[in-house]
PDB file of N, CA and C in Angstrom:
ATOM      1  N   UNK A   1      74.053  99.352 106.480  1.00  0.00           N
ATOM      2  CA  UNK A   1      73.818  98.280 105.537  1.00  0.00           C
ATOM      3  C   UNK A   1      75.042  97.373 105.543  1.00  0.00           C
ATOM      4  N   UNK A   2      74.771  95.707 105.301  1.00  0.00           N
ATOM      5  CA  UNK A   2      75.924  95.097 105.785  1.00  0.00           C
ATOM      6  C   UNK A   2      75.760  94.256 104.231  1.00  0.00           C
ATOM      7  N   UNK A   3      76.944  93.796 104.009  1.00  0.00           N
ATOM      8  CA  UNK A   3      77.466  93.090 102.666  1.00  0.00           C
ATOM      9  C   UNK A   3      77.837  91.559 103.391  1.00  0.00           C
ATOM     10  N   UNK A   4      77.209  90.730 102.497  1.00  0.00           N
ATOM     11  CA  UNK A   4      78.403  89.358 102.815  1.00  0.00           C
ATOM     12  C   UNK A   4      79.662  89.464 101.815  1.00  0.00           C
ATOM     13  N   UNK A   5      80.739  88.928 102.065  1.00  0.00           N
ATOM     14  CA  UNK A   5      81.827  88.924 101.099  1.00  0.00           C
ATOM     15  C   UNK A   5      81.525  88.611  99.510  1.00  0.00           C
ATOM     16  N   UNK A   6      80.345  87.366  99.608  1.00  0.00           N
ATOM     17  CA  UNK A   6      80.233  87.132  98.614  1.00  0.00           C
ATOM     18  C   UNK A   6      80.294  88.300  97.299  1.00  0.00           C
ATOM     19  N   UNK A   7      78.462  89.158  98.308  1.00  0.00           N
ATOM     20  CA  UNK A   7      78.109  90.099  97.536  1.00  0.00           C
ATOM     21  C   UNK A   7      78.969  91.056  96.964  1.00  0.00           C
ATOM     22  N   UNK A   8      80.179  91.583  98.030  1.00  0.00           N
ATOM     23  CA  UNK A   8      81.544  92.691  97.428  1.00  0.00           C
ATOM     24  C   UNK A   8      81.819  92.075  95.958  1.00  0.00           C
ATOM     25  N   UNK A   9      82.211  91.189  95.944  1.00  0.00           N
ATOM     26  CA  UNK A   9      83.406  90.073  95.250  1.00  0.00           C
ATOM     27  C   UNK A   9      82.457  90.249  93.720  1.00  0.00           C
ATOM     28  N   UNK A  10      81.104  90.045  93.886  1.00  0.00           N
ATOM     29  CA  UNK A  10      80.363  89.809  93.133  1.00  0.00           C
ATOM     30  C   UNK A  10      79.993  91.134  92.065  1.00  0.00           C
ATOM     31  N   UNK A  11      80.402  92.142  93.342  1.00  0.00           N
ATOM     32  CA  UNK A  11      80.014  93.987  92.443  1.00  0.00           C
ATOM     33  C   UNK A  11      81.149  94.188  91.556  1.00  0.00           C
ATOM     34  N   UNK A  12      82.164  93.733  92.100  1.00  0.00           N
ATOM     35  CA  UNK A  12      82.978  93.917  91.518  1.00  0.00           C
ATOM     36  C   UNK A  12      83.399  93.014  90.359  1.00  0.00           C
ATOM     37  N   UNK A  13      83.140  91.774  90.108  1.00  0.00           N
ATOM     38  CA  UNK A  13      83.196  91.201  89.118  1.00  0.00           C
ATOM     39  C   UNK A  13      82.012  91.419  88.351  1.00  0.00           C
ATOM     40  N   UNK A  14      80.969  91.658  88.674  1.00  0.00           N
ATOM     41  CA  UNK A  14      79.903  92.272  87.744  1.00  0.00           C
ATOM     42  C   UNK A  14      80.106  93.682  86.843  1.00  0.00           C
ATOM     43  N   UNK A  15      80.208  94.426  88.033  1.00  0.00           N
ATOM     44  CA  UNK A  15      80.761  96.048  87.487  1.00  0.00           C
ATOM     45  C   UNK A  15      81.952  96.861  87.369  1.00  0.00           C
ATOM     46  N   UNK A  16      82.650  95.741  87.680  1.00  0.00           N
ATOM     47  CA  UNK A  16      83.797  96.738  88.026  1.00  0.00           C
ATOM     48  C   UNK A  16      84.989  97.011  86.780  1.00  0.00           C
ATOM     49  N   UNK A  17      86.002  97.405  86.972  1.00  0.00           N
ATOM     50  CA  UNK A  17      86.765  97.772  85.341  1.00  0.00           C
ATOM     51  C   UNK A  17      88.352  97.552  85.754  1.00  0.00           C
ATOM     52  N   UNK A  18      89.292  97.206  84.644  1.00  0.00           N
ATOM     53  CA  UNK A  18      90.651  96.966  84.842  1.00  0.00           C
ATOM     54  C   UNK A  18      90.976  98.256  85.293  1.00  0.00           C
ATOM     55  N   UNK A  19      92.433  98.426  85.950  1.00  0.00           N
ATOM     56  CA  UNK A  19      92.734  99.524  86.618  1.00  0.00           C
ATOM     57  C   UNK A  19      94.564  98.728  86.767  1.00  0.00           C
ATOM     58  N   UNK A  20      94.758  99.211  87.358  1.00  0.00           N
ATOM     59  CA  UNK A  20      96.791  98.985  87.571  1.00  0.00           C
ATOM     60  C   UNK A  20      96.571  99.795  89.212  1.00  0.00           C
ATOM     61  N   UNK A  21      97.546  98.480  90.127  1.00  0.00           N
ATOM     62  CA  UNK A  21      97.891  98.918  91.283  1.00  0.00           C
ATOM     63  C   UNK A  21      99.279  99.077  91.018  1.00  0.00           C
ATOM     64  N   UNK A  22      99.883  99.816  91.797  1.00  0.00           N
ATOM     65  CA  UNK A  22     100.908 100.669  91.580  1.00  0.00           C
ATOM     66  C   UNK A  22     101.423 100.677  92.825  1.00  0.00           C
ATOM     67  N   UNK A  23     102.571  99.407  93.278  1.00  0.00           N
ATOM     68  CA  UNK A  23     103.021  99.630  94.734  1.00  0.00           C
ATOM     69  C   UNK A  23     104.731 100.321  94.502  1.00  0.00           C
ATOM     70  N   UNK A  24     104.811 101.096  95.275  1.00  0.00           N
ATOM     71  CA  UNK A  24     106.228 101.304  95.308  1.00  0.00           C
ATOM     72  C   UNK A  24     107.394 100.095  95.819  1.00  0.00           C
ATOM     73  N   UNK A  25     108.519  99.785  94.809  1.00  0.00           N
ATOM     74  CA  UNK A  25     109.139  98.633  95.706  1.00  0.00           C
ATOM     75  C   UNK A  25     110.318  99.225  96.120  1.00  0.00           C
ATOM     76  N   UNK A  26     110.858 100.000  95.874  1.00  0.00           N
ATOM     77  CA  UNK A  26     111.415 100.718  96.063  1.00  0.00           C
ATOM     78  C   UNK A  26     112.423 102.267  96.268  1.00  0.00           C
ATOM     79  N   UNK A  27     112.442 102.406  97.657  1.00  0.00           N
ATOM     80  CA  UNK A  27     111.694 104.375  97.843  1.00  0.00           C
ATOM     81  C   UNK A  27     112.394 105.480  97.129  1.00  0.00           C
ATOM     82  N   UNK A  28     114.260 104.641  97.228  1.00  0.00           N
ATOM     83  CA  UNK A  28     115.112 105.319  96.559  1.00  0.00           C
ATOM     84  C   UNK A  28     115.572 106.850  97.383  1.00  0.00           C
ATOM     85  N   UNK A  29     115.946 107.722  97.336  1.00  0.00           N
ATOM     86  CA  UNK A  29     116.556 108.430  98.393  1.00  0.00           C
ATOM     87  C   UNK A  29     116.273 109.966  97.943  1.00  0.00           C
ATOM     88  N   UNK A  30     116.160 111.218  99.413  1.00  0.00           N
ATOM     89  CA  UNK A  30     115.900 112.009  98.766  1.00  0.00           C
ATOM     90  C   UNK A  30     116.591 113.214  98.752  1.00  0.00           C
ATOM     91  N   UNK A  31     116.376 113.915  97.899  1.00  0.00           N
ATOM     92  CA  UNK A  31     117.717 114.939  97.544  1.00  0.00           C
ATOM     93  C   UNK A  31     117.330 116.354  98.218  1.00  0.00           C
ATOM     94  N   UNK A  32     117.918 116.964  98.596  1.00  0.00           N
ATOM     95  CA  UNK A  32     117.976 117.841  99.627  1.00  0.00           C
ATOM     96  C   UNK A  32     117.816 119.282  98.753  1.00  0.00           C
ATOM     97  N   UNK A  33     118.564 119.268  98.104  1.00  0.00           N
ATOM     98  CA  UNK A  33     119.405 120.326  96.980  1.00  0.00           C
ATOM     99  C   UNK A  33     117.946 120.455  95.938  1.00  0.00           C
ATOM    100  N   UNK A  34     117.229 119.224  95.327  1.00  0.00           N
ATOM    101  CA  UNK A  34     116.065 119.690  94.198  1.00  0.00           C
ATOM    102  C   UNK A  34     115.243 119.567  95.197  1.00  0.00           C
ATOM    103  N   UNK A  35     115.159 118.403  96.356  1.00  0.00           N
ATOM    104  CA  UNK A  35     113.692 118.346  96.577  1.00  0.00           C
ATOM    105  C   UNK A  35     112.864 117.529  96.098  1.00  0.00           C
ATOM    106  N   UNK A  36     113.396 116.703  95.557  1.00  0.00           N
ATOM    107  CA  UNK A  36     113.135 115.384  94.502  1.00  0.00           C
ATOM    108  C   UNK A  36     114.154 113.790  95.441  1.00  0.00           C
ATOM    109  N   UNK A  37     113.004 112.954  94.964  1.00  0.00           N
ATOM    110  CA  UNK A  37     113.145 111.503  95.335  1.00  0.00           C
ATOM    111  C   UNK A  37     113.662 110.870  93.858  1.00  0.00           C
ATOM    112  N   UNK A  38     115.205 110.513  94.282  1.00  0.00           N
ATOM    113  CA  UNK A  38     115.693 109.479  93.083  1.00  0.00           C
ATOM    114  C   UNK A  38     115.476 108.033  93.290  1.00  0.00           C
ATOM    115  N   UNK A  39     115.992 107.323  92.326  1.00  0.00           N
ATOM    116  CA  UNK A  39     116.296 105.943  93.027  1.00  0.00           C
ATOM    117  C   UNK A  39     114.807 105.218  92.773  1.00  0.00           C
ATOM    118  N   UNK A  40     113.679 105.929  92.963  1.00  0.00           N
ATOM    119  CA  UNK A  40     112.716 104.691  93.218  1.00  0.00           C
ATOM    120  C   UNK A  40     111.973 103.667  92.029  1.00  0.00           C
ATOM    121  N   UNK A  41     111.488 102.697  92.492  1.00  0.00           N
ATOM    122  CA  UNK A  41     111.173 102.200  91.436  1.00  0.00           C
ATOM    123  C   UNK A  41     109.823 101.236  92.064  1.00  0.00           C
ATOM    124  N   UNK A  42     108.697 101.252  91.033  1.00  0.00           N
ATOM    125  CA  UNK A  42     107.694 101.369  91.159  1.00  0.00           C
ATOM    126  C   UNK A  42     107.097  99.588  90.581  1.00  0.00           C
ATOM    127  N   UNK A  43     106.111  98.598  90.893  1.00  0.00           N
ATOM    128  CA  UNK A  43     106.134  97.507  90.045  1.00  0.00           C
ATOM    129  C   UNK A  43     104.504  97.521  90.294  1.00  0.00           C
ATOM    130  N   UNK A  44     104.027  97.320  88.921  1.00  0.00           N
ATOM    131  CA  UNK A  44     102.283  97.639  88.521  1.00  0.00           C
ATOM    132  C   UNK A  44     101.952  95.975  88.239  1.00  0.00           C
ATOM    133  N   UNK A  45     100.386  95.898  88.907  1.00  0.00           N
ATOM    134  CA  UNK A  45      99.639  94.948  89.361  1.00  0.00           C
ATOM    135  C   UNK A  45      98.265  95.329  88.581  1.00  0.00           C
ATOM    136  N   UNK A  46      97.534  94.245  87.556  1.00  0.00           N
ATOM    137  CA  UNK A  46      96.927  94.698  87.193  1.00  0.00           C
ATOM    138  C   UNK A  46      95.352  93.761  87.646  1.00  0.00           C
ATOM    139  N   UNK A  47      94.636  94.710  88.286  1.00  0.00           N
ATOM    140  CA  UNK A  47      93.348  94.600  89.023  1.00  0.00           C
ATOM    141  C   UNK A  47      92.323  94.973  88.491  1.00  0.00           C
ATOM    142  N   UNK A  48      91.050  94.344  89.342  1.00  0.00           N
ATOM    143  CA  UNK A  48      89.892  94.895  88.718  1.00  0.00           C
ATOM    144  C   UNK A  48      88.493  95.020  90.007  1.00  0.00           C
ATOM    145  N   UNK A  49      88.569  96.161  90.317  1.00  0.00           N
ATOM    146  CA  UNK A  49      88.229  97.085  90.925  1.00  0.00           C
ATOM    147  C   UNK A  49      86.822  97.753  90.398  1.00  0.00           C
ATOM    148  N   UNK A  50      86.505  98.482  91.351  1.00  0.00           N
ATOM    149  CA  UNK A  50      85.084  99.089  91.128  1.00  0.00           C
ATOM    150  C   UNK A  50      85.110 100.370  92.647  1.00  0.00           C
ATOM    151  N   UNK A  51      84.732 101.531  92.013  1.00  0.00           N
ATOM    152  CA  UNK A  51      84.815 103.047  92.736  1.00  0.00           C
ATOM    153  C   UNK A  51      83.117 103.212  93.077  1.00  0.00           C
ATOM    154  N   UNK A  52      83.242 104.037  94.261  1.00  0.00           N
ATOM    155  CA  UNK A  52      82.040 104.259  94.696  1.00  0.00           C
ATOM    156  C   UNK A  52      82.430 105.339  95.647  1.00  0.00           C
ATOM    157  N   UNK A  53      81.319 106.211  95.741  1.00  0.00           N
ATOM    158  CA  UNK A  53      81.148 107.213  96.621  1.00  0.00           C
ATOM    159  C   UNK A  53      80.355 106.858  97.831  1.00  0.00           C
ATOM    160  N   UNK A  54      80.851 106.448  99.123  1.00  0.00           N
ATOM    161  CA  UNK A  54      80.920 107.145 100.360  1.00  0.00           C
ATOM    162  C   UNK A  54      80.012 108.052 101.487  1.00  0.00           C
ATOM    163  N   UNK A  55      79.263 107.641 102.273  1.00  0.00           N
ATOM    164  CA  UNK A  55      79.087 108.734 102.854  1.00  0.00           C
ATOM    165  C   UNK A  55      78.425 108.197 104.272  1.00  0.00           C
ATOM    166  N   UNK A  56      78.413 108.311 105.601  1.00  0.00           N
ATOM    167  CA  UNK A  56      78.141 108.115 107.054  1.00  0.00           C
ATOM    168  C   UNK A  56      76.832 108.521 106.784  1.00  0.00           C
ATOM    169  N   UNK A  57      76.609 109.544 106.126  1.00  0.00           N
ATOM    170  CA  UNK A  57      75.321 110.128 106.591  1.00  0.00           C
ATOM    171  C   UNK A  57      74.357 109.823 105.455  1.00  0.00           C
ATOM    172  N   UNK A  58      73.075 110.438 104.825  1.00  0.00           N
ATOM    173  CA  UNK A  58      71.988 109.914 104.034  1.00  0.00           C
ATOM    174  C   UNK A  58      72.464 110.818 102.992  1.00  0.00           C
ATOM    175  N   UNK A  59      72.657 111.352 101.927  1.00  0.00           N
ATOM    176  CA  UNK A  59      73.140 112.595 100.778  1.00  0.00           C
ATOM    177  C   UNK A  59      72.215 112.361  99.831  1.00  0.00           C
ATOM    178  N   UNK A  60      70.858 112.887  99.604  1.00  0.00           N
ATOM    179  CA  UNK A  60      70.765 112.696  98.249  1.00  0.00           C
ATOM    180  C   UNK A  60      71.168 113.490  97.322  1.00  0.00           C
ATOM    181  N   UNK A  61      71.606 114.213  97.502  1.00  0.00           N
ATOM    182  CA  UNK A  61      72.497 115.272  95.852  1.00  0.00           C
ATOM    183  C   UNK A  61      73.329 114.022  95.474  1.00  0.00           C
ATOM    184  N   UNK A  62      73.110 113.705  94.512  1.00  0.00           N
ATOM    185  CA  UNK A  62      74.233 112.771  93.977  1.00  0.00           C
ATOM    186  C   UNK A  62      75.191 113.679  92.995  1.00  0.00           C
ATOM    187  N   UNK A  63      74.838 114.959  93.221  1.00  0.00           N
ATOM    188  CA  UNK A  63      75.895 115.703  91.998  1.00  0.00           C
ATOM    189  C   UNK A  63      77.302 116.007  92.677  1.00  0.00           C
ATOM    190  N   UNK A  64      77.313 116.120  93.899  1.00  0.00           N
ATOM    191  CA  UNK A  64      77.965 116.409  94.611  1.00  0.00           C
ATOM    192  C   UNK A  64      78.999 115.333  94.883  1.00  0.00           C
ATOM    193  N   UNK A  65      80.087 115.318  94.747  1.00  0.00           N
ATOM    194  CA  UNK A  65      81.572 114.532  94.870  1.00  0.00           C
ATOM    195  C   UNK A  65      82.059 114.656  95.554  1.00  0.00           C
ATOM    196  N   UNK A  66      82.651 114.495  97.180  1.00  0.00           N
ATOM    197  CA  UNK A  66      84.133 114.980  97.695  1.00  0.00           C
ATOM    198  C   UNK A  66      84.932 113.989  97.884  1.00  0.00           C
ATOM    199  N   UNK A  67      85.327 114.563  97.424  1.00  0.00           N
ATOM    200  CA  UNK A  67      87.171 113.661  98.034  1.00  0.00           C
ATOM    201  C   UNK A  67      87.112 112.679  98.658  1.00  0.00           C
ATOM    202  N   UNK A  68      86.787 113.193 100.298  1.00  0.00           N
ATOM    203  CA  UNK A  68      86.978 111.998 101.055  1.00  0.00           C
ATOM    204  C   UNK A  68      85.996 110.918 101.462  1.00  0.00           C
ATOM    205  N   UNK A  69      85.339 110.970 100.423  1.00  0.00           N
ATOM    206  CA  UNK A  69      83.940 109.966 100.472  1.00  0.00           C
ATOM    207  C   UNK A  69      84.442 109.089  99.408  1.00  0.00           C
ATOM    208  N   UNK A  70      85.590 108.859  98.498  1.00  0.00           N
ATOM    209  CA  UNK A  70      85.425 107.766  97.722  1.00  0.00           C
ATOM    210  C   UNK A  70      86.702 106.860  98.001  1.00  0.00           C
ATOM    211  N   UNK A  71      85.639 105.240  97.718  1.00  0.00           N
ATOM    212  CA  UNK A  71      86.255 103.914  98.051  1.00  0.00           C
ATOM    213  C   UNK A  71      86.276 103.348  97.047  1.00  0.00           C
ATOM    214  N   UNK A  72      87.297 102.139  96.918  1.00  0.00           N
ATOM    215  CA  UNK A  72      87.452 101.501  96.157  1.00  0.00           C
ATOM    216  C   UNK A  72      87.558  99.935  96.649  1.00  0.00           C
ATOM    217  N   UNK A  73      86.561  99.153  95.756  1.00  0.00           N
ATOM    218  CA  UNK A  73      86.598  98.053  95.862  1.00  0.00           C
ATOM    219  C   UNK A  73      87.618  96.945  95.165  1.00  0.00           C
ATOM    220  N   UNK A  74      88.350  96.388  95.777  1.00  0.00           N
ATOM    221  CA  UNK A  74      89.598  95.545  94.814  1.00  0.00           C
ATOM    222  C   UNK A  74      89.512  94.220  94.816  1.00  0.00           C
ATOM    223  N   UNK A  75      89.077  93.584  94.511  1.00  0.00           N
ATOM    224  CA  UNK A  75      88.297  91.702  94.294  1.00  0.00           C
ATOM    225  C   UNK A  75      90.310  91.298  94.325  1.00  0.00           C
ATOM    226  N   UNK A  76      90.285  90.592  95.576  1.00  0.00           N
ATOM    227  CA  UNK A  76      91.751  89.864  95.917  1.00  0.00           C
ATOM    228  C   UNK A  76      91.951  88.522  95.076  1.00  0.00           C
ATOM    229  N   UNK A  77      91.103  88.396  94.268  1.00  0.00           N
ATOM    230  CA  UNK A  77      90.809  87.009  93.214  1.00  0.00           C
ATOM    231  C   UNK A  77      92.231  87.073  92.261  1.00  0.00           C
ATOM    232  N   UNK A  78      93.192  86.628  92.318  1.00  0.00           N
ATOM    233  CA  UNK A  78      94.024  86.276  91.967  1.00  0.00           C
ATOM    234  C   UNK A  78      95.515  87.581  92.006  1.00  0.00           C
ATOM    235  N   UNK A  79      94.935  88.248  92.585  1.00  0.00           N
ATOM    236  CA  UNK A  79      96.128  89.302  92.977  1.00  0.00           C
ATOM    237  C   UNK A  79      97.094  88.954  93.731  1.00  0.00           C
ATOM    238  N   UNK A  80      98.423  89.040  92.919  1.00  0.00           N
ATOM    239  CA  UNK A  80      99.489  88.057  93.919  1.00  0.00           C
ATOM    240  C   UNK A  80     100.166  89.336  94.878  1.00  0.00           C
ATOM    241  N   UNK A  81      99.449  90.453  95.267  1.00  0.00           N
ATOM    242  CA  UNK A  81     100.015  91.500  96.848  1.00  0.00           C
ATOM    243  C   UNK A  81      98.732  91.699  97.124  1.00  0.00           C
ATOM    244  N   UNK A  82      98.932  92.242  98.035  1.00  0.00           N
ATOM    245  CA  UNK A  82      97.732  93.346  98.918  1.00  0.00           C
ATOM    246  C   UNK A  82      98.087  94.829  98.772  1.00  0.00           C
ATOM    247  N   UNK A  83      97.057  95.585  98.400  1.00  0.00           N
ATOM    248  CA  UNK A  83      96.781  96.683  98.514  1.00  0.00           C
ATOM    249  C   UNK A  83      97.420  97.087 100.071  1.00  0.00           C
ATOM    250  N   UNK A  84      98.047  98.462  99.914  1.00  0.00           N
ATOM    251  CA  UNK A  84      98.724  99.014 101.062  1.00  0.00           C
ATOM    252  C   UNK A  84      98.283 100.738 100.989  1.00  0.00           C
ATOM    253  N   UNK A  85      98.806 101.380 102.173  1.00  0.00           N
ATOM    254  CA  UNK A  85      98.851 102.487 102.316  1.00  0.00           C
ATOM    255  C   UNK A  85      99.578 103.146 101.128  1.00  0.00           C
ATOM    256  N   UNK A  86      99.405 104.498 101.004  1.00  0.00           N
ATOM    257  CA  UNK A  86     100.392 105.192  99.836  1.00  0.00           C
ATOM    258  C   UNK A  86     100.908 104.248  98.587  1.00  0.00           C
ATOM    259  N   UNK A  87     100.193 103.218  98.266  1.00  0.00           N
ATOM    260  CA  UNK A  87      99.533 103.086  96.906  1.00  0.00           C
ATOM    261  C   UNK A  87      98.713 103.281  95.788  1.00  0.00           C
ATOM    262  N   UNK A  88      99.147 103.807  94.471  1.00  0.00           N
ATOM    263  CA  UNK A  88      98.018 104.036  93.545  1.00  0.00           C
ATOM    264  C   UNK A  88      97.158 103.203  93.056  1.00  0.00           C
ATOM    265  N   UNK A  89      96.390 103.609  93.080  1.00  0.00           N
ATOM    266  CA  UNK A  89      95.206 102.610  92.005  1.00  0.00           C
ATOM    267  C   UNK A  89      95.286 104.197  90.432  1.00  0.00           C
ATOM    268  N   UNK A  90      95.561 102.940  89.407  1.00  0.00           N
ATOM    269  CA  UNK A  90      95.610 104.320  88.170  1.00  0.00           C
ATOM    270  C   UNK A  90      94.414 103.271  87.217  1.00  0.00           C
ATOM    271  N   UNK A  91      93.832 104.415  86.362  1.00  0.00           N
ATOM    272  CA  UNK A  91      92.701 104.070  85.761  1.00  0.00           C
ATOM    273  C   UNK A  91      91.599 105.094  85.452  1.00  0.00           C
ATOM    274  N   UNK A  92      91.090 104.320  84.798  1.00  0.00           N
ATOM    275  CA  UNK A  92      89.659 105.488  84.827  1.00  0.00           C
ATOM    276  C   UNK A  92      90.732 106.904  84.236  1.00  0.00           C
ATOM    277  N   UNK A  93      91.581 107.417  83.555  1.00  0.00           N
ATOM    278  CA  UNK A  93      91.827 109.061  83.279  1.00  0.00           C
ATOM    279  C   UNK A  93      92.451 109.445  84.340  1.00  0.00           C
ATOM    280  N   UNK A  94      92.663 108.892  85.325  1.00  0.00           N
ATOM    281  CA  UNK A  94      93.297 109.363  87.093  1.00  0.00           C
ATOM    282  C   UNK A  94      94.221 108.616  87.630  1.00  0.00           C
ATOM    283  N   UNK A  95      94.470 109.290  88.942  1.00  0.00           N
ATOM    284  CA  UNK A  95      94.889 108.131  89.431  1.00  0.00           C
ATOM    285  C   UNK A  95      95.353 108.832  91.108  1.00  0.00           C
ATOM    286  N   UNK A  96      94.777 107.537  91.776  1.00  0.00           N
ATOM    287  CA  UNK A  96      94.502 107.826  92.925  1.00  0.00           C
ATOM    288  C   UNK A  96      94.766 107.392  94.508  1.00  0.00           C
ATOM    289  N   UNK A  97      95.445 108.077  95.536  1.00  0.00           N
ATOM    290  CA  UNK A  97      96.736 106.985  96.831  1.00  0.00           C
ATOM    291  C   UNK A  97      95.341 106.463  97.635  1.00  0.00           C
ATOM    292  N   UNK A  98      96.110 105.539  97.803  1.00  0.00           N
ATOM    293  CA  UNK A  98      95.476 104.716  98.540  1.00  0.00           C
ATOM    294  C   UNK A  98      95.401 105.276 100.563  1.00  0.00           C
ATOM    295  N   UNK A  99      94.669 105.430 101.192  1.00  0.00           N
ATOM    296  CA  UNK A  99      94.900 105.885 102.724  1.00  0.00           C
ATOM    297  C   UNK A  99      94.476 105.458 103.762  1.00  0.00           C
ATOM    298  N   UNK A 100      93.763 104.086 103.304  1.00  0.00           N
ATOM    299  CA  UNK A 100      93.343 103.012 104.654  1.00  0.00           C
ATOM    300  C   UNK A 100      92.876 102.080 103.387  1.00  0.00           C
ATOM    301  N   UNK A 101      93.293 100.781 104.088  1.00  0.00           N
ATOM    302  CA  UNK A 101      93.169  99.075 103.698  1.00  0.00           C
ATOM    303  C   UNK A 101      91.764  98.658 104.742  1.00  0.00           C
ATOM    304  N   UNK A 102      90.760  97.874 104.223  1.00  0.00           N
ATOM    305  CA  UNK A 102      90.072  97.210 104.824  1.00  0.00           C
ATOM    306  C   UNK A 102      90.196  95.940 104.384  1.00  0.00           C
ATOM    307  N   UNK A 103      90.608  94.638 104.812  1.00  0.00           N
ATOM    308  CA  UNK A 103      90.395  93.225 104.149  1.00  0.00           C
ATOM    309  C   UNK A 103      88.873  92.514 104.318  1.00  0.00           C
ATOM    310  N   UNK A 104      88.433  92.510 103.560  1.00  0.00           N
ATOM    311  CA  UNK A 104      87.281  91.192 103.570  1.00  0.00           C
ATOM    312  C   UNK A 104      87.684  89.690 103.932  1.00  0.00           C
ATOM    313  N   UNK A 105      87.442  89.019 104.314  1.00  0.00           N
ATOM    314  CA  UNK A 105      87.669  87.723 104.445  1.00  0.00           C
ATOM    315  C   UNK A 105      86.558  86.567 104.302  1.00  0.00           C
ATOM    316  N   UNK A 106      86.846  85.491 104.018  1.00  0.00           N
ATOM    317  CA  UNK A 106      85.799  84.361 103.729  1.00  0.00           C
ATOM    318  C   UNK A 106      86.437  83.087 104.229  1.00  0.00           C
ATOM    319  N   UNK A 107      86.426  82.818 105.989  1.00  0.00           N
ATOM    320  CA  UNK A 107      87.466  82.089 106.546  1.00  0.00           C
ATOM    321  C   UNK A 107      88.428  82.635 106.445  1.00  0.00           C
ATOM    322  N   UNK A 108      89.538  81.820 106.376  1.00  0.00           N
ATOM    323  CA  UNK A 108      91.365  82.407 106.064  1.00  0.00           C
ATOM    324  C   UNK A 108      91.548  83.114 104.833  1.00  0.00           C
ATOM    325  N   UNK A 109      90.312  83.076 103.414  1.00  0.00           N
ATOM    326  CA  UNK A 109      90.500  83.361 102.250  1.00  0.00           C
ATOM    327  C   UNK A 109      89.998  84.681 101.863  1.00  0.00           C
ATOM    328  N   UNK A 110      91.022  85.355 101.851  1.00  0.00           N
ATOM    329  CA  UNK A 110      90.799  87.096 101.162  1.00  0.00           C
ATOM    330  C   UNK A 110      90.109  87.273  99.847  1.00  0.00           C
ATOM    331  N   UNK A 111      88.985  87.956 100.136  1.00  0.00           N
ATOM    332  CA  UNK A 111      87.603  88.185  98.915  1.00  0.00           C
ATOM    333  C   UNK A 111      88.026  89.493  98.070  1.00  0.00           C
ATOM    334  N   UNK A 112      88.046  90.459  99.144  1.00  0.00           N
ATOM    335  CA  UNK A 112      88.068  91.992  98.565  1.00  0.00           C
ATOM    336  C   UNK A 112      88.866  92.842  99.678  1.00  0.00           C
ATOM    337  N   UNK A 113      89.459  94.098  99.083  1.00  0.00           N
ATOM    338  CA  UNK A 113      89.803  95.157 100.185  1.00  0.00           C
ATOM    339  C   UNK A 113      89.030  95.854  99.790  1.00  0.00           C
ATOM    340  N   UNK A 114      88.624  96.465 101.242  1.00  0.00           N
ATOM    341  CA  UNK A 114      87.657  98.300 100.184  1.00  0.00           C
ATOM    342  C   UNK A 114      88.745  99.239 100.670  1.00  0.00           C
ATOM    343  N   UNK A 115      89.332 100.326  99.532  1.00  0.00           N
ATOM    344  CA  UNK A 115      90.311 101.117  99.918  1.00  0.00           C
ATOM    345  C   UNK A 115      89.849 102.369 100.157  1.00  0.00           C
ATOM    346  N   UNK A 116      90.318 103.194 100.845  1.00  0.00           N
ATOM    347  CA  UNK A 116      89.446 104.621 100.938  1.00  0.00           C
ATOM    348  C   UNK A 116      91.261 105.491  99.937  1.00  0.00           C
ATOM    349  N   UNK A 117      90.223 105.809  99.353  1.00  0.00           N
ATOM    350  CA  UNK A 117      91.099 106.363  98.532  1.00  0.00           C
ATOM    351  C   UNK A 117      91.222 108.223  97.673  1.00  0.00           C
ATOM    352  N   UNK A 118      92.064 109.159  97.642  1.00  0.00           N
ATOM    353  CA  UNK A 118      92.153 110.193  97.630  1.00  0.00           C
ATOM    354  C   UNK A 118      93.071 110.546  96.591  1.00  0.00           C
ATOM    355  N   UNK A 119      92.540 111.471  95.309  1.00  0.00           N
ATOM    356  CA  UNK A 119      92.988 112.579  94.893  1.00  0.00           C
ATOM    357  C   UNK A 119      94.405 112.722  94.954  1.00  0.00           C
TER     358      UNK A 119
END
């Protein structure tokens, strides 16, 4: 099944809910002795997004959840970054890294990313 950009842009401003992206800006260094990362510091982006479950194949159990079947849709409509790797999306009671970027595009103009996103 294929989407025009429009339609993404559109689920997500229809259905979708505030959420906070969460990029790291900086990693800060790590300590040998605890095992712990000091130093870093984190700057939150606030988006509006819409989650969906995932799947290559046909599933009808819809009771059934895994992990690596859920995406997230992020409407690029006035978001001043892009969604990246090993970024959170927090929201919804959770919060969840980001592990592949897809960009939508509409010409040169960025609509949506769908993020595949994990636990």
């Amino acid at each position: 099944m294929s989407f025009r950009s429009y339609d993404l842009l559109k689920l997500v401003e229809d259905y979708g809910q505030e959420a906070t992206l969460r990029k790291v800006t900086t990693f800060g260094s790590y300590d040998t002795t605890t095992g712990s990362v000091s130093g870093s510091a984190t700057t939150n982006y606030s988006i509006k997004c819409y989650f969906y479950n995932y799947d290559n194949g046909l599933n009808l159990n819809t009771d059934l959840v895994r992990k690596v079947s859920r995406k997230c849709l992020v409407a690029a409509k006035g978001l001043a970054v892009v969604p990246d790797e090993e970024d959170l999306i927090v929201g919804f009671n959770e919060s969840v890294r980001i592990n592949s970027v897809v960009s939508i595009f509409s010409g040169t103009t960025a609509i949506c990313y769908i993020c595949d996103v994990r636990e």
